[in-house]
C-alpha atoms as a PDB file:
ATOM      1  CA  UNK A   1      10.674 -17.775  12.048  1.00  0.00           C
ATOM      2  CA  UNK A   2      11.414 -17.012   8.817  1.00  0.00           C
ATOM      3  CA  UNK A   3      12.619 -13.930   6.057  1.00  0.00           C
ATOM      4  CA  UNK A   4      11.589 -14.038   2.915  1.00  0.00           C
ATOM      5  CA  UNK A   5      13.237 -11.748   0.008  1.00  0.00           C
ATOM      6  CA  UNK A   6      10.330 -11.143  -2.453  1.00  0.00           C
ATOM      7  CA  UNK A   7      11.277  -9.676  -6.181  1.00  0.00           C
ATOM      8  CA  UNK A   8       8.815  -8.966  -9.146  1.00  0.00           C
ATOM      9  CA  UNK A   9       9.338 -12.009 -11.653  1.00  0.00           C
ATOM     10  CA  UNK A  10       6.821 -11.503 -14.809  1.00  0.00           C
ATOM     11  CA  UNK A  11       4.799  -8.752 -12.913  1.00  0.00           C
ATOM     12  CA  UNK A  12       3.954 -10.791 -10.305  1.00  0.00           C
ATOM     13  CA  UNK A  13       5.431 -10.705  -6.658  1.00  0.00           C
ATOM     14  CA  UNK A  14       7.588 -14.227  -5.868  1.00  0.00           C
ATOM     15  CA  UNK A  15       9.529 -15.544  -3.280  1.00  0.00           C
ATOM     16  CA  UNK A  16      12.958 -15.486  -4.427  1.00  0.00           C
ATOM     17  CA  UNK A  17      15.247 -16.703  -1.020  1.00  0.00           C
ATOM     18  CA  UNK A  18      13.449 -17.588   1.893  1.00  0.00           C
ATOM     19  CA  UNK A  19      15.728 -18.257   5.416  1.00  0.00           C
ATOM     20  CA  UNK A  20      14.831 -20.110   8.545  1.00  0.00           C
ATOM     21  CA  UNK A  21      15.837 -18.045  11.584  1.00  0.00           C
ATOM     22  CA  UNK A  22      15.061 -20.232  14.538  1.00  0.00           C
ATOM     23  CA  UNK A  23      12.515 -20.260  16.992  1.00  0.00           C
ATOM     24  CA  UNK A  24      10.466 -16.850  17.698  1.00  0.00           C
ATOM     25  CA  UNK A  25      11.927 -18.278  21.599  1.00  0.00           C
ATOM     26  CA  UNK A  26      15.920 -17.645  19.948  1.00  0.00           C
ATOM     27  CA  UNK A  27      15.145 -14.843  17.616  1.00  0.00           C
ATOM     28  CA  UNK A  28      13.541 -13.115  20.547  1.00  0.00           C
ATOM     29  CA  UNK A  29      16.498 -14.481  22.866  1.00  0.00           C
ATOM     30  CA  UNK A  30      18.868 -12.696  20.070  1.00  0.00           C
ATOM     31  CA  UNK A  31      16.898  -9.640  19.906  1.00  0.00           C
ATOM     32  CA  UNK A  32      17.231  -9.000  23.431  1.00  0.00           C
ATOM     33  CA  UNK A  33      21.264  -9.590  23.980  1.00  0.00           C
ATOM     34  CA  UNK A  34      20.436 -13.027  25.900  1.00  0.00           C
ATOM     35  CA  UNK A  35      21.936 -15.232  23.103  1.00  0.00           C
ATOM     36  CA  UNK A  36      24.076 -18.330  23.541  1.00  0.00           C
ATOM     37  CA  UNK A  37      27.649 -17.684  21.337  1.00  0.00           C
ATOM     38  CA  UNK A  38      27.104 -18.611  17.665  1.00  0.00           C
ATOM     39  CA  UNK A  39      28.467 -21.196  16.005  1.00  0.00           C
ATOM     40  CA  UNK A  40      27.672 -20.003  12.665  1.00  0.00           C
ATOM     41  CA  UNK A  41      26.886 -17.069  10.975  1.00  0.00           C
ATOM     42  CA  UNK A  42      25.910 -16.616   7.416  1.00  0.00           C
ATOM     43  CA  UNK A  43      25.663 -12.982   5.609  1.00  0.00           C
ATOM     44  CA  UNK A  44      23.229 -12.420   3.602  1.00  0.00           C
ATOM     45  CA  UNK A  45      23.016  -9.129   1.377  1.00  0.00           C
ATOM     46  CA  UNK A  46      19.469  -8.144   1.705  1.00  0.00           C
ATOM     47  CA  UNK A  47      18.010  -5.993   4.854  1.00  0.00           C
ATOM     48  CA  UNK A  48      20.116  -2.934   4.249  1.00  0.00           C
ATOM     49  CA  UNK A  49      17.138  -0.185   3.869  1.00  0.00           C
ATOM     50  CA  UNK A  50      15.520  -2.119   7.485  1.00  0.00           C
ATOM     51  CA  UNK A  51      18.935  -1.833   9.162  1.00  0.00           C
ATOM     52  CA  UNK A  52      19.557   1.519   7.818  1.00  0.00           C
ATOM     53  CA  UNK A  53      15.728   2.487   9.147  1.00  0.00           C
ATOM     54  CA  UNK A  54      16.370   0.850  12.967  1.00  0.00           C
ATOM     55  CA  UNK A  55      19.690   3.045  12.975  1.00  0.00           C
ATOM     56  CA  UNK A  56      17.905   6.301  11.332  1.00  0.00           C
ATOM     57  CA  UNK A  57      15.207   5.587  14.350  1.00  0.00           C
ATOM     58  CA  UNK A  58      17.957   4.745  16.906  1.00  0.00           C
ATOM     59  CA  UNK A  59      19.933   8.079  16.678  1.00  0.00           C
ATOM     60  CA  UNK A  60      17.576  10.388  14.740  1.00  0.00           C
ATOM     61  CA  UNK A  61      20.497  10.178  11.689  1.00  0.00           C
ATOM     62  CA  UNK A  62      18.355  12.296   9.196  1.00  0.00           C
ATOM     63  CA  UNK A  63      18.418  15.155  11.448  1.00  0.00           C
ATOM     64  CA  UNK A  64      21.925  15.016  12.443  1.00  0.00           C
ATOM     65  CA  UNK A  65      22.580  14.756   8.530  1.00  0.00           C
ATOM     66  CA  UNK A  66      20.266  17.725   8.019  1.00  0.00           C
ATOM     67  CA  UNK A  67      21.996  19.840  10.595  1.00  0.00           C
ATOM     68  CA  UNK A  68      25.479  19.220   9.232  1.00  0.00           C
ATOM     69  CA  UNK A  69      24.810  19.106   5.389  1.00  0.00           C
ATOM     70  CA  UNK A  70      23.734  22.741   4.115  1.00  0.00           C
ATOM     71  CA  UNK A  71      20.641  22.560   1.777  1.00  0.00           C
ATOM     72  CA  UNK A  72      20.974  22.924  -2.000  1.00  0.00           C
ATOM     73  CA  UNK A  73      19.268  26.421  -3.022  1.00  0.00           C
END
């Protein structure tokens, strides 16, 4: 399985990283908290906005931001 990070280069869309995750069998294992310990881990600093999204989904963070921030008149 792999992520790709995509950018515009010259208008046009291009692959501009691409990482190898592992098998869909050990990405799945990892999804689902059944993971053998790592021996390595490597940051990267793209998927912000899709980890931001899962939590947003996970704990409805918009509305909890909605209900303590006051709206601008």
């Amino acid at each position: 399985m792999y992520v790709w990070g995509i950018a515009r280069v010259d208008g046009k869309a291009k692959v501009i990283s691409q990482i190898y995750l592992g098998s869909p069998e050990k990405v799945a294992a990892l999804a689902g908290s059944q993971a053998q310990e790592l021996s390595e881990l490597k940051v990267e600093g793209f998927g912000a906005l899709w980890v931001a999204n899962e939590i947003d989904q996970g704990i409805d963070l918009c509305t909890i931001v909605d209900d303590v921030v006051s709206r601008a008149e």
